[in-house]
C-alpha atoms as a PDB file:
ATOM      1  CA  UNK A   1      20.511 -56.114   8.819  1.00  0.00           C
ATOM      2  CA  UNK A   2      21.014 -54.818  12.013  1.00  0.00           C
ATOM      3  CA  UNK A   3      18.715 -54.196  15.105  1.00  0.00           C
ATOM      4  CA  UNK A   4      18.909 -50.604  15.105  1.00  0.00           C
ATOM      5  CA  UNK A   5      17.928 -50.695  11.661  1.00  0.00           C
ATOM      6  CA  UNK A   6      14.582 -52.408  12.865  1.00  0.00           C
ATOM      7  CA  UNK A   7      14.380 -50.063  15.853  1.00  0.00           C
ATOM      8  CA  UNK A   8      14.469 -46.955  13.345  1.00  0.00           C
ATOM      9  CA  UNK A   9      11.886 -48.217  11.354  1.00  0.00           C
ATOM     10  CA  UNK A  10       9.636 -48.821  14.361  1.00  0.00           C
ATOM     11  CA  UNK A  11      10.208 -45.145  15.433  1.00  0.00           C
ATOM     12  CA  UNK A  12       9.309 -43.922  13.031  1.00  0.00           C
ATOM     13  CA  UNK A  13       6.335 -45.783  12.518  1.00  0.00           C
ATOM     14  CA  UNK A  14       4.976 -44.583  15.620  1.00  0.00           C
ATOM     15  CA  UNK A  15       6.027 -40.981  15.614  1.00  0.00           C
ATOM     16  CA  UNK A  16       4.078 -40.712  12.236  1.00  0.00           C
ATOM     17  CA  UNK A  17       1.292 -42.923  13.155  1.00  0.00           C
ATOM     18  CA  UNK A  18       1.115 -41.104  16.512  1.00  0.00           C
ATOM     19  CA  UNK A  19       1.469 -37.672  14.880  1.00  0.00           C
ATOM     20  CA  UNK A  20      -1.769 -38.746  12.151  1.00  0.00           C
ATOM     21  CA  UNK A  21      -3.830 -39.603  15.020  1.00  0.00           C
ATOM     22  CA  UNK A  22      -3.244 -35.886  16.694  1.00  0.00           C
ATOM     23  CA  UNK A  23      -3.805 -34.468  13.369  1.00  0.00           C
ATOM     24  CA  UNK A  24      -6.544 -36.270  11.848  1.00  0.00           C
ATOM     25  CA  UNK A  25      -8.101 -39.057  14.629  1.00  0.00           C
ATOM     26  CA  UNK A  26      -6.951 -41.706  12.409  1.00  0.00           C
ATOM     27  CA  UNK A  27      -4.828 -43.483   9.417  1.00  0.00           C
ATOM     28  CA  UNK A  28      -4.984 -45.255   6.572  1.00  0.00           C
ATOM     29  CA  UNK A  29      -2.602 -48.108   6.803  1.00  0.00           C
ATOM     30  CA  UNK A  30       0.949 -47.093   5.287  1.00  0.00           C
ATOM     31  CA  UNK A  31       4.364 -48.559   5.634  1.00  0.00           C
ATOM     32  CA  UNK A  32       8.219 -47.126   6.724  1.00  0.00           C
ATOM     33  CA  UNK A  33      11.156 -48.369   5.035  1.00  0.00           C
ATOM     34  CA  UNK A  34      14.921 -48.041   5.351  1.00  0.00           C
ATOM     35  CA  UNK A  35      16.540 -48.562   1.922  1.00  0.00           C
ATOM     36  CA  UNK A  36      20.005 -50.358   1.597  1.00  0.00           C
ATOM     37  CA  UNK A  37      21.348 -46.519   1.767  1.00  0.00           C
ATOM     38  CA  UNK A  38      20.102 -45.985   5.311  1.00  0.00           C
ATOM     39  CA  UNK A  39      17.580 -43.448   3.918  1.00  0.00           C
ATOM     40  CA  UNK A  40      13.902 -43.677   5.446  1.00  0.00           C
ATOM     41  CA  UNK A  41      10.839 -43.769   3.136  1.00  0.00           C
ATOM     42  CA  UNK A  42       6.979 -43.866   3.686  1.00  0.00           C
ATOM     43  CA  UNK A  43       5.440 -45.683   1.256  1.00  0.00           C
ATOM     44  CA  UNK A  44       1.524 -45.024   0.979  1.00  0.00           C
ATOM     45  CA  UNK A  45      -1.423 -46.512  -1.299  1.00  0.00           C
ATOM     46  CA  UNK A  46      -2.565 -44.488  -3.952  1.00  0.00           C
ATOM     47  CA  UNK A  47      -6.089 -45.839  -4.204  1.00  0.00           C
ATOM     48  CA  UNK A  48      -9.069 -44.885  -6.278  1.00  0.00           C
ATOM     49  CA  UNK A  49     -11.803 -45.179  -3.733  1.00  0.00           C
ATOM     50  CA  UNK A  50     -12.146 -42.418  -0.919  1.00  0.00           C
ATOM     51  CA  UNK A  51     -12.586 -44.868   1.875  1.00  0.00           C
ATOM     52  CA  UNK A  52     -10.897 -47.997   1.389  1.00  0.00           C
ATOM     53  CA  UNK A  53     -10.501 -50.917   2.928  1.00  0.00           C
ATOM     54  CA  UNK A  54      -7.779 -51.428   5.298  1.00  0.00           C
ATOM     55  CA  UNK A  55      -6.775 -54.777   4.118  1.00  0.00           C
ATOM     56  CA  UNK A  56      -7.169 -53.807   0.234  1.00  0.00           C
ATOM     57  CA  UNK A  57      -4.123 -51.219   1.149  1.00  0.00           C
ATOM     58  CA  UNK A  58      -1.894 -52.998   3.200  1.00  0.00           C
ATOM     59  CA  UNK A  59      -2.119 -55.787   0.244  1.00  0.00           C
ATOM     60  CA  UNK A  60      -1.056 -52.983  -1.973  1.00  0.00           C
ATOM     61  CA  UNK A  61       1.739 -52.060   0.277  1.00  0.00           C
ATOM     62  CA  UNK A  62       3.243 -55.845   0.615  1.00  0.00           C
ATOM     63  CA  UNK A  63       3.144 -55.952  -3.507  1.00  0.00           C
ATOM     64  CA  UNK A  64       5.016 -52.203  -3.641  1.00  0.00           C
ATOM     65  CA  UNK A  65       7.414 -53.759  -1.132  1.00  0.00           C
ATOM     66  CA  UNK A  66       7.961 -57.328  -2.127  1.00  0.00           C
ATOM     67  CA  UNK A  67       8.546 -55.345  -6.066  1.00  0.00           C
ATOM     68  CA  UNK A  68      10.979 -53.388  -3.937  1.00  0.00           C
ATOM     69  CA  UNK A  69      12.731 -55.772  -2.377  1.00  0.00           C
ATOM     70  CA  UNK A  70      12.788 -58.090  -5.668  1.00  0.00           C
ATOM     71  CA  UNK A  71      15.710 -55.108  -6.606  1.00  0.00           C
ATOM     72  CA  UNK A  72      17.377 -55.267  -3.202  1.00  0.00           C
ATOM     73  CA  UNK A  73      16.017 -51.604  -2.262  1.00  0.00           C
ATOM     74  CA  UNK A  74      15.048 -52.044   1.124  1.00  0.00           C
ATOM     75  CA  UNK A  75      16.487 -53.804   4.217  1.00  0.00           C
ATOM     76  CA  UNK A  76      13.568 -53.522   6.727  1.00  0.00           C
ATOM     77  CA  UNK A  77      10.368 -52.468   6.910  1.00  0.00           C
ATOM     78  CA  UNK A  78       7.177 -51.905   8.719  1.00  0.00           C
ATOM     79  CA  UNK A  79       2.960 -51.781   7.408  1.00  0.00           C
ATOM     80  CA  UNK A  80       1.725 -49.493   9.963  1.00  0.00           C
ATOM     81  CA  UNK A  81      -2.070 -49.862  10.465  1.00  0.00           C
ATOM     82  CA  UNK A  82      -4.427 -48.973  13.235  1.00  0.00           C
ATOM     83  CA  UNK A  83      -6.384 -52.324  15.356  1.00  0.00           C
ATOM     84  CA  UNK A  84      -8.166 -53.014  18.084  1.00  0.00           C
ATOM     85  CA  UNK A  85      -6.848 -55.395  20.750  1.00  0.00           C
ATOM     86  CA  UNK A  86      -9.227 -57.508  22.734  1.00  0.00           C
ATOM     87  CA  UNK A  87      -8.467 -58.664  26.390  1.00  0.00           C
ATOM     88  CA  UNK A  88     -10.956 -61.161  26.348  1.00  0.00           C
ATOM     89  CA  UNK A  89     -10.461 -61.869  30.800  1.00  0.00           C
ATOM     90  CA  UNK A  90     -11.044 -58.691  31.478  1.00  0.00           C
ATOM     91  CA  UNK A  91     -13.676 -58.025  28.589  1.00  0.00           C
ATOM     92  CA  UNK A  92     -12.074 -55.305  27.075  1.00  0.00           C
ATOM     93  CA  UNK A  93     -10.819 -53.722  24.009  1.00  0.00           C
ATOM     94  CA  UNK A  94      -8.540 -50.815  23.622  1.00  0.00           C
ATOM     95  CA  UNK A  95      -7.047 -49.318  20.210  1.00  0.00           C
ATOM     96  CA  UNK A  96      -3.326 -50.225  19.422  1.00  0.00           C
ATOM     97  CA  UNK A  97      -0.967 -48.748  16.314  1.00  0.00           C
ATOM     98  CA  UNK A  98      -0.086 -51.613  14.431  1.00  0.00           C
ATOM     99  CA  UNK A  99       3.364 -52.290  13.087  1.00  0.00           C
ATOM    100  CA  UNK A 100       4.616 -55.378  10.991  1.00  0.00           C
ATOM    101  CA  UNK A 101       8.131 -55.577  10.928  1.00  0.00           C
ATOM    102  CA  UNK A 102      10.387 -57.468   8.327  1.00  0.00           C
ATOM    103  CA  UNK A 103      13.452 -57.433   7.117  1.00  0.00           C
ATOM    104  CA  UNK A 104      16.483 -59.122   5.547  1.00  0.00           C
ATOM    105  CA  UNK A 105      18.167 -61.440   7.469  1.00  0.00           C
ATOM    106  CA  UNK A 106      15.587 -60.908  10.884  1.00  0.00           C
ATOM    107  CA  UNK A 107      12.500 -62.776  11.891  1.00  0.00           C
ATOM    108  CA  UNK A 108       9.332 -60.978  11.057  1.00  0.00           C
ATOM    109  CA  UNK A 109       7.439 -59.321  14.109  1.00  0.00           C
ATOM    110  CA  UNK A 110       4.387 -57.735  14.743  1.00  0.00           C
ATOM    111  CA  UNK A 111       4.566 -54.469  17.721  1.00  0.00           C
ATOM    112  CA  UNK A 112       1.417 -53.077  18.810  1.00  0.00           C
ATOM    113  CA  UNK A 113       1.285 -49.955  20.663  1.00  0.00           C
ATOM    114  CA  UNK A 114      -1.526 -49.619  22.703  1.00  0.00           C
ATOM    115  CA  UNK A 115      -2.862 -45.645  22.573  1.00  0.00           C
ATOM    116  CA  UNK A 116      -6.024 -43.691  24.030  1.00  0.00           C
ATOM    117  CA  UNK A 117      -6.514 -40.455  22.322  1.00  0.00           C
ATOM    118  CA  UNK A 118      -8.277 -37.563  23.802  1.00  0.00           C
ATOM    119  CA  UNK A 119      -9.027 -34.272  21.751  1.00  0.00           C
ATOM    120  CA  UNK A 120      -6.123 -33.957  19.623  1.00  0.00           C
ATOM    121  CA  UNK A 121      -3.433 -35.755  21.827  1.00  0.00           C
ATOM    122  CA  UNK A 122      -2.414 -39.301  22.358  1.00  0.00           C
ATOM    123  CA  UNK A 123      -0.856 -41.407  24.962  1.00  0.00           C
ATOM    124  CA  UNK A 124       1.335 -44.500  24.103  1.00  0.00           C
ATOM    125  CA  UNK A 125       1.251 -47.403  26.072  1.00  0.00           C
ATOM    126  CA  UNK A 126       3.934 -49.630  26.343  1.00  0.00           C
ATOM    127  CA  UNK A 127       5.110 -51.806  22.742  1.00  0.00           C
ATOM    128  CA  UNK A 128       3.931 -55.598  22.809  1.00  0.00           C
ATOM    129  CA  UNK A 129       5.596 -57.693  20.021  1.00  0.00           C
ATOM    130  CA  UNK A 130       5.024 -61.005  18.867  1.00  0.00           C
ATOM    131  CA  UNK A 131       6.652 -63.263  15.973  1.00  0.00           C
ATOM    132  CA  UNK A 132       4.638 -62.587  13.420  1.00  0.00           C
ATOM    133  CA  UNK A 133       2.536 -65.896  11.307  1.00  0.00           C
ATOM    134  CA  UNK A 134       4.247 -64.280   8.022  1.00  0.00           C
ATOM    135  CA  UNK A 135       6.953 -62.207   6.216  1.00  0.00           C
ATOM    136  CA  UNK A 136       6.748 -59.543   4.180  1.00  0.00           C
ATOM    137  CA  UNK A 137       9.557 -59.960   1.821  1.00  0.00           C
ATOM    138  CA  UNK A 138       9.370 -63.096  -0.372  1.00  0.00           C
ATOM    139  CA  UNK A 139      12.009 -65.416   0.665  1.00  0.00           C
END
């Protein structure tokens, strides 16, 4: 896999993310994908309670994927959810767009995008990524 493979994913992670926040003030964790064909795919949890838990969906996301991957359908992807991030010096916390990034043959990250929304529009800080404790596709 290449790195503009990983690049595209993370784009369009945070348009969509970015674009749900305008739209709606928030998201339910989801996940991009680029298939061995090049073609993008959003892959969301189709859950039976109204309001669940972030973690309960991004677990059902890494089992749609890893079943994915087990028949070599995707290359790289991302789980897109929406954190807080804590500067514990200067005793702050500021809400960040999420995005854990895997894919064959790269080292799993984790971006976070740090974002401030106001009415219906949000501003993006700059990306922060970090090697992530764990992959997404079995290995």
């Amino acid at each position: 896999m290449n790195e503009s493979a990983r690049d595209e994913v993370l784009q369009e992670a945070i348009e969509t993310a970015t674009h749900l926040l305008e739209k709606r003030g928030e998201f339910f964790p989801f996940a991009v994908a680029m298939t061995n064909n090049e073609e993008i795919r959003h892959i969301q949890a189709m859950m039976d309670d109204g309001r669940p838990k972030s973690d309960n969906i991004i677990n059902y996301l890494i089992d749609e994927i890893r079943d994915g991957s087990s028949h070599d359908i995707y290359q790289c992807v991302g789980i897109v959810s929406s954190v807080n991030l804590s500067d514990t010096i200067a005793e702050k916390s500021s809400a960040a767009i999420r995005v854990h990034l895997d894919g064959i043959g790269m080292d799993a990250v984790v971006c976070y995008v740090p974002f401030a929304l106001k009415g219906n529009v949000a501003t993006l800080g700059e990306v922060i990524a970090t090697k992530a404790a764990y992959g997404i596709f079995l290995r």
